[in-house]
Protein backbone atom coordinates (compact mmCIF):
# COMPACT_ATOMS: atom_id res chain seq x y z
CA UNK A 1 113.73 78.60 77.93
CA UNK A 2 111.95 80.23 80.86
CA UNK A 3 109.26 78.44 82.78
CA UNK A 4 106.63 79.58 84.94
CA UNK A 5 104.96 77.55 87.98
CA UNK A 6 103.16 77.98 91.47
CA UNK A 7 104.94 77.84 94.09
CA UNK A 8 104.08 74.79 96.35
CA UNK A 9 104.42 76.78 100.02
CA UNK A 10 103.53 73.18 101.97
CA UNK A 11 106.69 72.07 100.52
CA UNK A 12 110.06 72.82 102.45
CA UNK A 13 112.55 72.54 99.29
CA UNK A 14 109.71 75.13 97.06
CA UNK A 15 109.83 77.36 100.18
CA UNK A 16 113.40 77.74 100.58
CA UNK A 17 114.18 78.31 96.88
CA UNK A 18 111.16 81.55 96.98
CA UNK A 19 113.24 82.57 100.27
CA UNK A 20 116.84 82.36 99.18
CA UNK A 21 116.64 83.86 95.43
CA UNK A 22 117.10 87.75 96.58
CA UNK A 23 120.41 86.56 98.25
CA UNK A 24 121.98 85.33 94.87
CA UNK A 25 120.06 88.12 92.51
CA UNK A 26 121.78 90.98 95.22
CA UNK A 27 124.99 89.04 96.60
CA UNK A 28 127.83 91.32 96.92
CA UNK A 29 125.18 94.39 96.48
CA UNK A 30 126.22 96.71 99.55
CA UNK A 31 122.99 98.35 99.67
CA UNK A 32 120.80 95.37 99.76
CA UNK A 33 119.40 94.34 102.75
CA UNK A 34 117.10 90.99 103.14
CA UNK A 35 114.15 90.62 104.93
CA UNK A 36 114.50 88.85 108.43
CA UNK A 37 113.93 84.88 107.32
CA UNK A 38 111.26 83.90 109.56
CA UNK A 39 109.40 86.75 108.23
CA UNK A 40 109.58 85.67 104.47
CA UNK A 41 108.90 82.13 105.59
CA UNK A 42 106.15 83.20 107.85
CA UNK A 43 104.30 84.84 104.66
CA UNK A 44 103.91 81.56 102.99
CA UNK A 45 102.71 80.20 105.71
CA UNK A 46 98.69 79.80 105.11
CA UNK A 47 97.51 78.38 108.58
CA UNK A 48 99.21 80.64 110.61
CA UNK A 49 100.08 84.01 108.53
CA UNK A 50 97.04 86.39 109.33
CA UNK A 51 96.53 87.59 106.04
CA UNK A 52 95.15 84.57 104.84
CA UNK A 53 92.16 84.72 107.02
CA UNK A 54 90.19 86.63 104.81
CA UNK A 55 92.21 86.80 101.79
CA UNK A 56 94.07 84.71 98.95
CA UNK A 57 97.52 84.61 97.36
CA UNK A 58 99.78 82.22 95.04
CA UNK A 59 103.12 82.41 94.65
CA UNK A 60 105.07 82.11 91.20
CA UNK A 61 108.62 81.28 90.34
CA UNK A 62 110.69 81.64 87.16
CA UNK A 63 112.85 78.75 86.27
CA UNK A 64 115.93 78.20 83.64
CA UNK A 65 117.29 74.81 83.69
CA UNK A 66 116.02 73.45 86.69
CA UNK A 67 117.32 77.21 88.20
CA UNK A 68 115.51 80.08 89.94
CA UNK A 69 115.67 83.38 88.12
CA UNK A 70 112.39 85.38 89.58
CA UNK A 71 109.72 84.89 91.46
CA UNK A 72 106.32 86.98 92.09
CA UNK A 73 103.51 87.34 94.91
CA UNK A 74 99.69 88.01 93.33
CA UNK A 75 97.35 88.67 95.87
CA UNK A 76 93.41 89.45 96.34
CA UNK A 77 92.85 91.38 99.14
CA UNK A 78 89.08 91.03 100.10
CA UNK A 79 88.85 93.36 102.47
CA UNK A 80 90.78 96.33 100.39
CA UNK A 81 88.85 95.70 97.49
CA UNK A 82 85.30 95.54 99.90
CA UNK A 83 86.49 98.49 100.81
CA UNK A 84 86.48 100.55 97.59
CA UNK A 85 84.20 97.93 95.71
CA UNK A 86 86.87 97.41 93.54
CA UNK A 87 88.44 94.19 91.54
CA UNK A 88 92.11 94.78 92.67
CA UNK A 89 94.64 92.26 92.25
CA UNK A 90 97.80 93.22 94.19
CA UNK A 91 101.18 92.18 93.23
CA UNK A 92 104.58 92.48 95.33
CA UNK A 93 107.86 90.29 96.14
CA UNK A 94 108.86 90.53 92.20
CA UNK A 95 112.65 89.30 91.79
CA UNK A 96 114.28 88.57 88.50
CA UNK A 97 117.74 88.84 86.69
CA UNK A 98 117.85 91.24 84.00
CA UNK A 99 115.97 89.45 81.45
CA UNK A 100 112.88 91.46 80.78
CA UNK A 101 111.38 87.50 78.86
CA UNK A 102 111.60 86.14 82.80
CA UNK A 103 109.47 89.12 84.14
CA UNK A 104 107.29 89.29 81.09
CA UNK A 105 106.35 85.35 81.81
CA UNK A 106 105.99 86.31 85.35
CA UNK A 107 103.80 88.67 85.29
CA UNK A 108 102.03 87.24 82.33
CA UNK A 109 101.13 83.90 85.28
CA UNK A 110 100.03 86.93 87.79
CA UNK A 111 97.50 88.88 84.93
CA UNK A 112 96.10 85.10 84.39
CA UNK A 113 95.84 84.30 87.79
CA UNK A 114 93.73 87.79 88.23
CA UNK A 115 91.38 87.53 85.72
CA UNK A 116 90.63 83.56 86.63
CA UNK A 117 89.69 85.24 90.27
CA UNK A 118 87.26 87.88 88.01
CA UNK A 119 89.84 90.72 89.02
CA UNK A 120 90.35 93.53 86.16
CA UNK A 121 93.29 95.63 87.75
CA UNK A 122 96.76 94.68 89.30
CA UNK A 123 98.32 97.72 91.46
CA UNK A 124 101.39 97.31 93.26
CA UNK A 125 103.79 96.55 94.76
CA UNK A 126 102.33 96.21 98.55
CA UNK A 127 102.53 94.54 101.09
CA UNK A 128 100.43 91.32 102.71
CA UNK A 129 100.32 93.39 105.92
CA UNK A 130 99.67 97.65 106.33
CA UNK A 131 102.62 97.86 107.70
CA UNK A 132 104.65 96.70 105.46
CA UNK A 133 107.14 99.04 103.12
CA UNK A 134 105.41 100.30 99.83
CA UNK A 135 106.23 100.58 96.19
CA UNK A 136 109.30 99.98 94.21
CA UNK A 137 112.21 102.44 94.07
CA UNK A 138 113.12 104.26 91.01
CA UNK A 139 115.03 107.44 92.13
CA UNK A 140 117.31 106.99 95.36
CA UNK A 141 120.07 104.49 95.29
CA UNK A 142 122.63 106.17 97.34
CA UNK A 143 122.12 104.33 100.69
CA UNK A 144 120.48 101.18 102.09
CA UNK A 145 116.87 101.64 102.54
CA UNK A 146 115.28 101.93 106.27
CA UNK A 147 114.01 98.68 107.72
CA UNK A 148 111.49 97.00 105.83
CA UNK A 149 111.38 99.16 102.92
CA UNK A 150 111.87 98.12 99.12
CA UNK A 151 115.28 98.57 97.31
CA UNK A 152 115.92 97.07 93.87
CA UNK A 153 118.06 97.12 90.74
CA UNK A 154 116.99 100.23 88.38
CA UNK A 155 116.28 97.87 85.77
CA UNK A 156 112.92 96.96 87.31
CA UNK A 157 111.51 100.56 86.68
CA UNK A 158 112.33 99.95 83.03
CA UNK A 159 110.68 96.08 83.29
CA UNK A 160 107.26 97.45 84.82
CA UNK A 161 106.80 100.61 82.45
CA UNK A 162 107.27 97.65 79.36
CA UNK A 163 104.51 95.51 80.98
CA UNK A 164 102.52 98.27 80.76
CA UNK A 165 102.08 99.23 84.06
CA UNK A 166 101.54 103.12 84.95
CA UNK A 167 102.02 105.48 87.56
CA UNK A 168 99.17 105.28 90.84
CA UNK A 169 101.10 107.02 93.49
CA UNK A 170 104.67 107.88 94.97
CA UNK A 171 105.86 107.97 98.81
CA UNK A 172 108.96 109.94 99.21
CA UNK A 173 111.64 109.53 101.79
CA UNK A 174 114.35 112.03 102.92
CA UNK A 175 117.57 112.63 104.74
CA UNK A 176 118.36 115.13 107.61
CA UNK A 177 120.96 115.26 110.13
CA UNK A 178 120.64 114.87 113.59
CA UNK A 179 121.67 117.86 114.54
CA UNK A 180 118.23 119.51 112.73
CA UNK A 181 117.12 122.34 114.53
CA UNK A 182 113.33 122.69 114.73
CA UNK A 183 112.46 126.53 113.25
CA UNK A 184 111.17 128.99 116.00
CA UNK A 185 107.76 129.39 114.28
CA UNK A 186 106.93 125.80 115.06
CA UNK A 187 108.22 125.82 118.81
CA UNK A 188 106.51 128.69 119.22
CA UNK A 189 103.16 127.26 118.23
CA UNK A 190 103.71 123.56 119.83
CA UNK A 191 104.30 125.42 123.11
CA UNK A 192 101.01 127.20 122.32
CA UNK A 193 98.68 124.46 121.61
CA UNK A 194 100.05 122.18 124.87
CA UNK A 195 98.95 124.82 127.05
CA UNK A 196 95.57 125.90 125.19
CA UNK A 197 94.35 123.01 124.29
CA UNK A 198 96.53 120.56 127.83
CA UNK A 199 97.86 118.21 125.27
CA UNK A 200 100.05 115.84 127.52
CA UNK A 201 103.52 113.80 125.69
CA UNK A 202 104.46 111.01 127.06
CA UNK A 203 107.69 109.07 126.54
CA UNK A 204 108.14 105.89 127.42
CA UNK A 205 110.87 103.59 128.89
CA UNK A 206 109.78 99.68 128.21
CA UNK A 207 108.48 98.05 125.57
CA UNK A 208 106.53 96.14 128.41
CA UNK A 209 104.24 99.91 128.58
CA UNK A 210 104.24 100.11 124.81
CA UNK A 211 102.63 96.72 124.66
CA UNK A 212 99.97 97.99 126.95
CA UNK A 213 98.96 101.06 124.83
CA UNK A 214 99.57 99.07 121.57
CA UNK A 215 95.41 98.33 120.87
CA UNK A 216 94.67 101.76 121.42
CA UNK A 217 97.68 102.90 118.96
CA UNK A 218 96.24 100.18 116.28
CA UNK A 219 92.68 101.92 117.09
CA UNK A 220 93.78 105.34 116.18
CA UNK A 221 95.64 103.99 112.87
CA UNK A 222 92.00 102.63 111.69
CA UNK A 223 91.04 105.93 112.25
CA UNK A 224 93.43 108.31 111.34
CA UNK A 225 94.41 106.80 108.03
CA UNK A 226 90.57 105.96 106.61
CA UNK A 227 91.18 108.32 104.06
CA UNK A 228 94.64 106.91 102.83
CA UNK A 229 95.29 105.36 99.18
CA UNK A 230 96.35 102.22 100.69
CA UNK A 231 94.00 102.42 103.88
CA UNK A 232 93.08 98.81 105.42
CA UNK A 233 91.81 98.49 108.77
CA UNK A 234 94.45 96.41 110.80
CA UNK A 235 92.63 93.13 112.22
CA UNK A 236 93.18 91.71 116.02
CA UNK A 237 95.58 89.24 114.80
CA UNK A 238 97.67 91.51 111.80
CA UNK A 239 98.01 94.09 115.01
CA UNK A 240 99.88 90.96 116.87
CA UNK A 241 101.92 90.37 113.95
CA UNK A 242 103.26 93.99 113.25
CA UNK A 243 103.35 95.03 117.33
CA UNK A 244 105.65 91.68 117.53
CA UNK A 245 108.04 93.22 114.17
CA UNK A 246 107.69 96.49 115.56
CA UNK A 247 108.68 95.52 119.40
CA UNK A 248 111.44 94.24 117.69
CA UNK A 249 113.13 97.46 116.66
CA UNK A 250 111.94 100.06 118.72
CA UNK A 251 113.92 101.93 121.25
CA UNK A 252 111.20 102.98 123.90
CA UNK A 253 112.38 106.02 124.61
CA UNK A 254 112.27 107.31 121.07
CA UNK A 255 108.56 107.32 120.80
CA UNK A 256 106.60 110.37 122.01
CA UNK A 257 102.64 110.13 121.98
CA UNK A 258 100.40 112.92 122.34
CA UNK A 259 97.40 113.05 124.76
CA UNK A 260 94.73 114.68 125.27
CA UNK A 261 93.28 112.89 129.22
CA UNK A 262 92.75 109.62 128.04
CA UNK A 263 92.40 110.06 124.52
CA UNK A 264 95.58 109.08 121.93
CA UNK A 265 95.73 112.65 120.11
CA UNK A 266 98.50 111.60 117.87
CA UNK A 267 101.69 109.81 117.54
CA UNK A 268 105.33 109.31 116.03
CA UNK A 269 106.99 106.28 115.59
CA UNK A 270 110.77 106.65 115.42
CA UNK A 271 113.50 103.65 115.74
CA UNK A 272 116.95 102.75 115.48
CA UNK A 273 118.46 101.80 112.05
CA UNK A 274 119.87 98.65 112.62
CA UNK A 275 119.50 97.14 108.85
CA UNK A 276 123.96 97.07 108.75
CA UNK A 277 123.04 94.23 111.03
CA UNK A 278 120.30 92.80 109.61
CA UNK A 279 122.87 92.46 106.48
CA UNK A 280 125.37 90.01 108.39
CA UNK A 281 123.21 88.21 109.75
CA UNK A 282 121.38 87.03 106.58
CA UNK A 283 118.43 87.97 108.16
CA UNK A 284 118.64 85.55 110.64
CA UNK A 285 117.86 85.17 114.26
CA UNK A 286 119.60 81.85 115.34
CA UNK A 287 121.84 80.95 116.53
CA UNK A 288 123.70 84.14 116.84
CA UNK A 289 121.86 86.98 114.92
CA UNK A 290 120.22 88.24 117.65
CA UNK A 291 122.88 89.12 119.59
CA UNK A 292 124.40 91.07 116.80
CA UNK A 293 121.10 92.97 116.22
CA UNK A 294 121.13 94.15 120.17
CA UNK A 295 124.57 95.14 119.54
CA UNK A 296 123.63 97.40 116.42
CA UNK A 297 121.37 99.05 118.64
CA UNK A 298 124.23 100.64 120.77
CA UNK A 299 126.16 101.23 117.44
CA UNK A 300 124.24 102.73 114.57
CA UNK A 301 124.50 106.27 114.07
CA UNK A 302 120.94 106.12 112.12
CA UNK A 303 117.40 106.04 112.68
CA UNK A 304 113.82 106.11 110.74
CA UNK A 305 111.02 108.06 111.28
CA UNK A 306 108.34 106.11 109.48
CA UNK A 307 104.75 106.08 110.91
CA UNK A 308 103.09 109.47 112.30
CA UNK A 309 99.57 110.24 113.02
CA UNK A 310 96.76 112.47 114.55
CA UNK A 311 93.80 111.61 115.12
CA UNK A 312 91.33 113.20 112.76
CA UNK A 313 89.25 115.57 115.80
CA UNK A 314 92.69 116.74 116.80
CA UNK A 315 94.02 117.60 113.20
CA UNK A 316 94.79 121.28 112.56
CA UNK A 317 95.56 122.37 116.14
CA UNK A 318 98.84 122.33 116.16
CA UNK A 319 99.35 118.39 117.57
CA UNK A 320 102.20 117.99 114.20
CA UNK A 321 104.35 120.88 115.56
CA UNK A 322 104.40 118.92 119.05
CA UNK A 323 105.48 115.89 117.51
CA UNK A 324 108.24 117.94 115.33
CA UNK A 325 109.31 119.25 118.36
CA UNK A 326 109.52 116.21 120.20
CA UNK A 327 110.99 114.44 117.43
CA UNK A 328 114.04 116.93 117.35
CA UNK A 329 114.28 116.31 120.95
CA UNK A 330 114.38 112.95 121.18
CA UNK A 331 117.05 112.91 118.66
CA UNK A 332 119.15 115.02 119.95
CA UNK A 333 118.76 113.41 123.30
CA UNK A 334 119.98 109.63 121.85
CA UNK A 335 123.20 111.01 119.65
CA UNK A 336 121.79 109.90 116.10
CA UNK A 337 123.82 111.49 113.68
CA UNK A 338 121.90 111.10 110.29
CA UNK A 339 118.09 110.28 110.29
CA UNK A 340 115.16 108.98 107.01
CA UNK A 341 111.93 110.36 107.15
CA UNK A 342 110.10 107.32 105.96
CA UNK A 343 107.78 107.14 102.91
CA UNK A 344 105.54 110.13 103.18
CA UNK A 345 102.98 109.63 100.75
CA UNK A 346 103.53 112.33 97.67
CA UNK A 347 99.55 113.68 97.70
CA UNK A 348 99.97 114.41 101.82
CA UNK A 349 101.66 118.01 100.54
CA UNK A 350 101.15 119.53 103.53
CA UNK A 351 103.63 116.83 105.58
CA UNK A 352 106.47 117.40 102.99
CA UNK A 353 105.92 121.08 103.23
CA UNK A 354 106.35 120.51 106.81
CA UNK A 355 108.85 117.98 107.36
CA UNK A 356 111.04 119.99 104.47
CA UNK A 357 110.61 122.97 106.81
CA UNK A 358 112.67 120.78 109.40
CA UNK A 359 115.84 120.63 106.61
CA UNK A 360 114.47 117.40 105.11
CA UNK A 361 115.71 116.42 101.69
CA UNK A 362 113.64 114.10 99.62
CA UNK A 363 116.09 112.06 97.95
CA UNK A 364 114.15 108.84 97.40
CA UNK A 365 111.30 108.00 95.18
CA UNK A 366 108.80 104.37 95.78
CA UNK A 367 106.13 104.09 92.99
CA UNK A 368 102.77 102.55 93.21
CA UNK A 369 101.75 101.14 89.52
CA UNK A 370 98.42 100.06 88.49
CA UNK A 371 97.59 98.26 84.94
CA UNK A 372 94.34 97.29 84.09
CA UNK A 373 93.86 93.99 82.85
């Protein structure tokens, strides 16, 4: 018989089962790849984790004989749902064993939990943070997913649509190879707009000068993405937490920002793909990990593009064919052989028209469900 609790996140034993389930539900799964441990832990952690400063979340596990078989987040983000004056309850971090009875009970504790708060719809999954990865994958299980971002068993799909849940949006990601040639058209007019309009890009070569531009890259995210499905404002201390994750991964002199004087025009954030390490290390730092991260940095053959953005006076003058551009160059520059364009959000037609220009293939599907409750 299945049975459904809350998670007690003060206590060390509760915390590590919630943190070590995915690594029995997806052991020997050569795709899967877990999300760094101090991370996971760091989300249950209520004094310190930033999201709980103005926002609320319980944790539930599944349990069969004294064993973990899935677990779920429910969350009520106050500021999203000030935002849109909604009642939004947000779920994410579902695990479970194929037994659609353990996800039923599961989310069955989560539609409670929402309606207790006064909530009358449950959308996700999503993230705690806006940077984190979006959505659950139900077409694209060829390859391990970029850093950060969702992959599953395709027996969740089947789980969610029998809960009832439906469709609310889809981010697509995409392959290309690094040898992707940027079409004449689009050099012709990035050239163009640099000179008419002296748009300046500037690379970079230590994460010591991305730090320093970091506030004014979290400033132009509040404003360039206001418009977004998913669009939070980023707060002083979830910037900290995402520049630190981010800092982590990035190779300096893969990012290219556009300016115009002293004003961000737009941006493209580009990294290596170092998740093959990420996998032996269990997602852990100490005592070795991080040593066999630096190492993947030299080694992978991969990287993501996942975050780009102009600011919304510069939009429509040609800023995205200087970042194209600059993206091709930069990858050509490093060596990558094979490259993901990162969750492009399925109603932002224009970008897929673009990027698909630039021999994308969309070849992987995240969903967004909603259910009213």
């Amino acid at each position: 018989m299945t049975q459904i609790r809350k998670l007690d996140t003060n206590n060390h034993s509760d915390v590590k089962k919630w943190v070590n389930l995915p690594y029995h539900l997806y052991a020997g799964d050569p795709l899967w790849v877990p999300q760094m441990m101090d991370e996971a832990k760091g989300q249950l952690d209520r004094k310190k984790y930033p999201f709980y400063l103005h926002s609320f979340a319980d944790f539930f596990v599944a349990e069969q004989d004294g064993k973990v078989v899935g677990r779920l987040a429910v969350m009520e983000n106050t500021r999203y749902n000030k935002i849109r004056n909604a009642k939004t309850a947000i779920f994410s971090h579902f695990e479970s064993v194929e037994d659609y009875a353990v996800a039923e009970a599961l989310f069955t504790a989560g539609f409670e939990w929402a309606r207790s708060r006064g909530l009358d719809k449950m959308v996700g999954p999503k993230g705690f943070l806006p940077a984190d990865g979006m959505g659950m994958l139900i077409e694209g299980f060829m390859r391990r997913p970029a850093i950060g971002i969702a992959y599953n068993p395709p027996f969740y799909y089947d789980f969610i649509k029998r809960l009832g849940f439906e469709k609310e949006t889809d981010f697509m990601s995409g392959y290309v190879p690094g040898t992707f040639q940027v079409p004449e058209r689009i050099e012709r007019i990035a050239a163009k707009v640099k000179e008419r309009y002296n748009f300046e890009v500037r690379s970079y070569t230590s994460k010591k000068e991305l730090h320093a531009i970091v506030p004014t890259v979290i400033e132009v995210y509040n404003s360039t993405f206001v418009n977004n499905w998913e669009f939070v404002p980023i707060t002083l201390e979830e910037a900290k937490v995402i520049e630190s994750r981010l800092l982590d991964i990035i190779d300096p002199t893969l990012i290219r920002l556009v300016w115009k004087g002293d004003d961000l025009a737009g941006f493209i954030l580009i990294y290596p793909d170092i998740s093959a390490a990420i996998q032996r290390t269990s997602g852990k730092l100490w005592p070795f990990g991080f040593i066999t991260l630096l190492r993947e940095f030299k080694k992978t053959e991969w990287i993501n593009v996942n975050g780009a953005g102009i600011l919304p006076q510069y939009q429509g003058r040609g800023v995205d064919a200087m970042l194209y551009v600059e993206l091709a160059a930069a990858v050509r520059a490093s060596g990558y052989a094979h490259a993901e364009i990162v969750q492009v959000d399925e109603a932002n037609e224009r970008m897929q028209a673009e990027v698909s220009a630039l021999g994308v293939t969309f070849d992987k599907r995240h969903r967004i469900f909603r259910r009213e409750l």
